[in-house]
Structure formats: structure tokens, C-alpha cells
C-alpha atoms as a PDB file:
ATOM      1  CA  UNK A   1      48.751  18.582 -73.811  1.00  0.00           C
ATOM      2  CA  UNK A   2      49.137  14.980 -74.174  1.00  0.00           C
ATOM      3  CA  UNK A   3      52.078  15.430 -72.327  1.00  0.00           C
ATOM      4  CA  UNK A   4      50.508  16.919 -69.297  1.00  0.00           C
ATOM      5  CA  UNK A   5      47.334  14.193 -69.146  1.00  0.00           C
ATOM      6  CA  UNK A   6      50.149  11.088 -68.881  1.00  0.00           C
ATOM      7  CA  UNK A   7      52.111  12.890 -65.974  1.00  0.00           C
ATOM      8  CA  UNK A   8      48.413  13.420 -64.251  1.00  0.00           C
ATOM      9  CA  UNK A   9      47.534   9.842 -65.086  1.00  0.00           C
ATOM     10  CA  UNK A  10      51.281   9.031 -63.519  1.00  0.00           C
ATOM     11  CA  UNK A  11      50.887  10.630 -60.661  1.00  0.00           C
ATOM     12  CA  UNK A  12      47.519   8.584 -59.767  1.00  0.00           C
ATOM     13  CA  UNK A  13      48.893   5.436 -60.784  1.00  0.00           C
ATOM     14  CA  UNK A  14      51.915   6.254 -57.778  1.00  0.00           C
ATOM     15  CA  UNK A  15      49.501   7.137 -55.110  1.00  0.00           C
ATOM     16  CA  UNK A  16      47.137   4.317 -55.728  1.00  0.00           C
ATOM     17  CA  UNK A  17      50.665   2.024 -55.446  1.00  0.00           C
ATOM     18  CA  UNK A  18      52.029   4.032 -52.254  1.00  0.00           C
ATOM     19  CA  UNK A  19      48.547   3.561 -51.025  1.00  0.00           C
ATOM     20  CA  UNK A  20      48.664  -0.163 -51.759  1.00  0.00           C
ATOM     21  CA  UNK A  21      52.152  -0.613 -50.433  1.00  0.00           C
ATOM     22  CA  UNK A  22      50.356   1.452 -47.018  1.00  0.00           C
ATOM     23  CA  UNK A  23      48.095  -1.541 -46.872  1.00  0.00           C
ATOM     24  CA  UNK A  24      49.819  -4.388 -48.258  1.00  0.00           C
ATOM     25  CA  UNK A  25      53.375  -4.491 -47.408  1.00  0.00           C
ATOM     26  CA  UNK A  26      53.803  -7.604 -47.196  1.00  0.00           C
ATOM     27  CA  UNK A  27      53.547  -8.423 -50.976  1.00  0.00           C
ATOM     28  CA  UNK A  28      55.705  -5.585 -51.844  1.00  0.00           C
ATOM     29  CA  UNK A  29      58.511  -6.584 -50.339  1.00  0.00           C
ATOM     30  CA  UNK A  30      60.218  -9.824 -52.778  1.00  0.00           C
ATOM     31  CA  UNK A  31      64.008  -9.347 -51.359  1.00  0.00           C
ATOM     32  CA  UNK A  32      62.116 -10.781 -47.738  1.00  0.00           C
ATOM     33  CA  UNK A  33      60.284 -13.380 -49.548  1.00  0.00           C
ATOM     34  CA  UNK A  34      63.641 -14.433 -51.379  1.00  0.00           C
ATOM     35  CA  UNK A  35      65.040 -14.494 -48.169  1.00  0.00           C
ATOM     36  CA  UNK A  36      62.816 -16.842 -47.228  1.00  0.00           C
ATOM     37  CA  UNK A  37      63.104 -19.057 -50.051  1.00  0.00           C
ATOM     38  CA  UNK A  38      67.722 -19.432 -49.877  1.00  0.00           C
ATOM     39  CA  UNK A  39      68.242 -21.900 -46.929  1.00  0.00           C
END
């Protein structure tokens, strides 16, 4: 039961982050933004 409500609760926290990543991609992405940073 328990078991079934943290794999629901999962699944929303992954398509509010794909959704976030949809808008902001920018942020998501640290390898560019280390790029950026090694001269």
C-alpha cells in the first residue's frame, strides 16, 4: 500500500522535473555551465 502511494508520489515528482527541465533548460544543464567556468 505504502508501497504503491511513494511510486505515485514518484512519478509526479518526475513529470513536474521533465516539465521544469521543458521550461528551464538552461539551469539543468551544469556540465555547460562548467564549461563555461575551465578557461
Amino acid at each position: 500500500m505504502t508501497k504503491v502511494i511513494i511510486e505515485r508520489f514518484f512519478m509526479k515528482r518526475l513529470t513536474a522535473f521533465h516539465y521544469a527541465i521543458l521550461l528551464f533548460p538552461i539551469p539543468f544543464f551544469p556540465q555547460t555551465q562548467a564549461e563555461e567556468r575551465c578557461p
